[in-house]
C-alpha atoms as a PDB file:
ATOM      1  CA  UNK A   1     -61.739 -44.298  77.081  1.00  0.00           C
ATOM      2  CA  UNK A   2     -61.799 -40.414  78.164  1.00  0.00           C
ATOM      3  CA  UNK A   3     -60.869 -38.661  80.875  1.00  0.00           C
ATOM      4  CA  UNK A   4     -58.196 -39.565  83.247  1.00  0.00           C
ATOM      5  CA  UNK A   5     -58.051 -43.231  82.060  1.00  0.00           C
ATOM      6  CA  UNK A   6     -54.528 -45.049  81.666  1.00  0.00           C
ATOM      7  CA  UNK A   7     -54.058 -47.624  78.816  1.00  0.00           C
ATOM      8  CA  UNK A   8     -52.114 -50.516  81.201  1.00  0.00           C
ATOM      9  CA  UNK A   9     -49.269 -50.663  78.083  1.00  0.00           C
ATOM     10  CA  UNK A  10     -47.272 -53.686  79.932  1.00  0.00           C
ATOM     11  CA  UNK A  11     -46.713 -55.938  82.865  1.00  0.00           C
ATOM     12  CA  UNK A  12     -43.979 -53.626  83.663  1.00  0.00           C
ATOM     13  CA  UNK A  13     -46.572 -50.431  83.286  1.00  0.00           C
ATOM     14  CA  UNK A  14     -49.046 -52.024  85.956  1.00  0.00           C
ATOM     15  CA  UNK A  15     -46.356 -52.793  88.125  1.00  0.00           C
ATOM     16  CA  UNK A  16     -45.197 -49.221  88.341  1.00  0.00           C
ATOM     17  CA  UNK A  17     -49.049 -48.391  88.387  1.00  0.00           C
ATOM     18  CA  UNK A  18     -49.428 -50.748  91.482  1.00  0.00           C
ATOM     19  CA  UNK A  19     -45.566 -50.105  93.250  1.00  0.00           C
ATOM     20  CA  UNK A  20     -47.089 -48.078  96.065  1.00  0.00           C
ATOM     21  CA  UNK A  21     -48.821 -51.219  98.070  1.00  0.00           C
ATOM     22  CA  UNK A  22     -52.089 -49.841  97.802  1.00  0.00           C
ATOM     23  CA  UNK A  23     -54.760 -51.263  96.078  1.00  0.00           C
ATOM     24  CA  UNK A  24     -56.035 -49.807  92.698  1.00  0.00           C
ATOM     25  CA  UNK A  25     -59.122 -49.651  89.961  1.00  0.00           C
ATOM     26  CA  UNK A  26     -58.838 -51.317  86.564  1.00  0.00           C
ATOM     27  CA  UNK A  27     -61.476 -51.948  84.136  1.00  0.00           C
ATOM     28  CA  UNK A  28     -61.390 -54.319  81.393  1.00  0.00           C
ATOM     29  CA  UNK A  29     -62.917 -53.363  78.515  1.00  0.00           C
ATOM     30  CA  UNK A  30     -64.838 -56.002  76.082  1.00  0.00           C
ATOM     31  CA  UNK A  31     -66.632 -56.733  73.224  1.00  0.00           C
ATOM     32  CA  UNK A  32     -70.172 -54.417  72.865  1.00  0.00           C
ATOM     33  CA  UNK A  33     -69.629 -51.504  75.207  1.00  0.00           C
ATOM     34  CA  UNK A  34     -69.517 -54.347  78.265  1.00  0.00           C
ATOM     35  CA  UNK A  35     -66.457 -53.416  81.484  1.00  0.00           C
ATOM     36  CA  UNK A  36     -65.166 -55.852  83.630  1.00  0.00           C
ATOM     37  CA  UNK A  37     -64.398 -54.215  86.710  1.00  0.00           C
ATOM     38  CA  UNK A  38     -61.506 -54.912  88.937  1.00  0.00           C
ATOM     39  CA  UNK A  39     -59.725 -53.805  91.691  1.00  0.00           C
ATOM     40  CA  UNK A  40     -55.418 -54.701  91.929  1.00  0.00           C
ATOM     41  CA  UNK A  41     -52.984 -54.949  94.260  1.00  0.00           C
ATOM     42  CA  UNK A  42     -49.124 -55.726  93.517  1.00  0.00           C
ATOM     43  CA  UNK A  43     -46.723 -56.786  96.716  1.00  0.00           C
ATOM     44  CA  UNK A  44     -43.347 -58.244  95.373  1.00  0.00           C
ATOM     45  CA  UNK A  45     -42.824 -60.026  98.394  1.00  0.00           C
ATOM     46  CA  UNK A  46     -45.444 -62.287  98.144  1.00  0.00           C
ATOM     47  CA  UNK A  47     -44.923 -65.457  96.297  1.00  0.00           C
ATOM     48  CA  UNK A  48     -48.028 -64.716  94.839  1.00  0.00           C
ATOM     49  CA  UNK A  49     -47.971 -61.151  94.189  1.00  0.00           C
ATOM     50  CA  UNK A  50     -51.234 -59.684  92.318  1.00  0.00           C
ATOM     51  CA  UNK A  51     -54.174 -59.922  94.299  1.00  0.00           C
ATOM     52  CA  UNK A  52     -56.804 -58.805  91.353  1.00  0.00           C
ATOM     53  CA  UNK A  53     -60.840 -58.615  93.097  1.00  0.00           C
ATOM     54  CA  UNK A  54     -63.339 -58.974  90.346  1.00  0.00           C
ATOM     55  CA  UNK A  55     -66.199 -56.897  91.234  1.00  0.00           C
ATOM     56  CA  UNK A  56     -68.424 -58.138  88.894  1.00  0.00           C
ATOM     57  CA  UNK A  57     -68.918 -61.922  90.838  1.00  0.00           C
ATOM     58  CA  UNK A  58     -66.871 -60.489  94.279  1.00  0.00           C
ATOM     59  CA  UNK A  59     -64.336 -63.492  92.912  1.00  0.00           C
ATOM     60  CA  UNK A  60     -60.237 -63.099  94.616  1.00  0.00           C
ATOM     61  CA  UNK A  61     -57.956 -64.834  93.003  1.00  0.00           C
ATOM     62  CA  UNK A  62     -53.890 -64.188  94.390  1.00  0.00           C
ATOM     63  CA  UNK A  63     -51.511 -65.031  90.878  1.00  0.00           C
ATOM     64  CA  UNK A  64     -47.888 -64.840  89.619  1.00  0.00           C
ATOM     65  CA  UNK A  65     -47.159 -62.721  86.978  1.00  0.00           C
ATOM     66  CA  UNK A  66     -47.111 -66.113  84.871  1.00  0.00           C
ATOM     67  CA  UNK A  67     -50.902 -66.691  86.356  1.00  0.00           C
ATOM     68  CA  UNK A  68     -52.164 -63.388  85.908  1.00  0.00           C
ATOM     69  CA  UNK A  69     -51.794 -63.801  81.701  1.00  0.00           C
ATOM     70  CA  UNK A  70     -51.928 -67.379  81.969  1.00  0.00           C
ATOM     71  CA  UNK A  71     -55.541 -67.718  84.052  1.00  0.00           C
ATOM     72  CA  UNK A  72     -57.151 -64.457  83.325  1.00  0.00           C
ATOM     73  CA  UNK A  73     -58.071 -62.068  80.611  1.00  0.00           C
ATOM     74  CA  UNK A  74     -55.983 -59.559  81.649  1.00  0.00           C
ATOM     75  CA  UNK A  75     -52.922 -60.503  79.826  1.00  0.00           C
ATOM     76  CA  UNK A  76     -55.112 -60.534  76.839  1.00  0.00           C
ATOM     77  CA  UNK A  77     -56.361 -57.237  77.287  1.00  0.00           C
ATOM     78  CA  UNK A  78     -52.882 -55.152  77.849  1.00  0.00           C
ATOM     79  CA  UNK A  79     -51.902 -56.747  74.404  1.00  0.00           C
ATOM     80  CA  UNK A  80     -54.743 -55.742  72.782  1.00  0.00           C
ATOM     81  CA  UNK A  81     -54.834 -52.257  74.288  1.00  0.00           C
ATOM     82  CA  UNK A  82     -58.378 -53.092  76.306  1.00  0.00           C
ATOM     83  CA  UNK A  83     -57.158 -52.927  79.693  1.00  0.00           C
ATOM     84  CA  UNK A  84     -57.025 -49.512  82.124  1.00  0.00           C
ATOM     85  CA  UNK A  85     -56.521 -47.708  85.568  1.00  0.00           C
ATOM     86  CA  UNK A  86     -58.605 -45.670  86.587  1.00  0.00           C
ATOM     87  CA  UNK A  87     -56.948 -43.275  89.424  1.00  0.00           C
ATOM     88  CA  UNK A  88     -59.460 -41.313  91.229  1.00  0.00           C
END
């Protein structure tokens, strides 16, 4: 990615990313030049704190931090290095 893009390097990384409360812009990046865009929100004092809105099918989904790797491609992505905010 160029420009002001940030590899997400950890759960820890997008939590710092998303401490502030306010929502935020992610894209996912896959195989052949193809994005999965998505916008995040973190609040700790939720029991289910990510609230991730996938703009590609206007799907919600609220997860744990277990969920969130467990039932999305996310987790997948931050390993592999495929996963980024991108502050505006």
């Amino acid at each position: 990615m160029t420009g002001s893009h940030v590899r997400v390097e950890s759960l820890e990384h997008m939590k710092k990313i998303c401490s502030d409360g306010e929502p935020k812009d992610f894209v996912l990046l896959m195989k052949h030049s193809l994005r999965s865009s998505k916008t995040i929100s973190y609040d700790p004092s939720r029991k289910k704190p990510w609230g991730v809105f996938n703009l590609i099918d206007d799907s919600e989904q609220n997860l744990t931090d277990r969920t969130l790797f467990k039932n999305t491609n996310i987790g997948d992505a931050i390993q592999v290095g495929a996963f980024y905010y991108e502050p505006y």
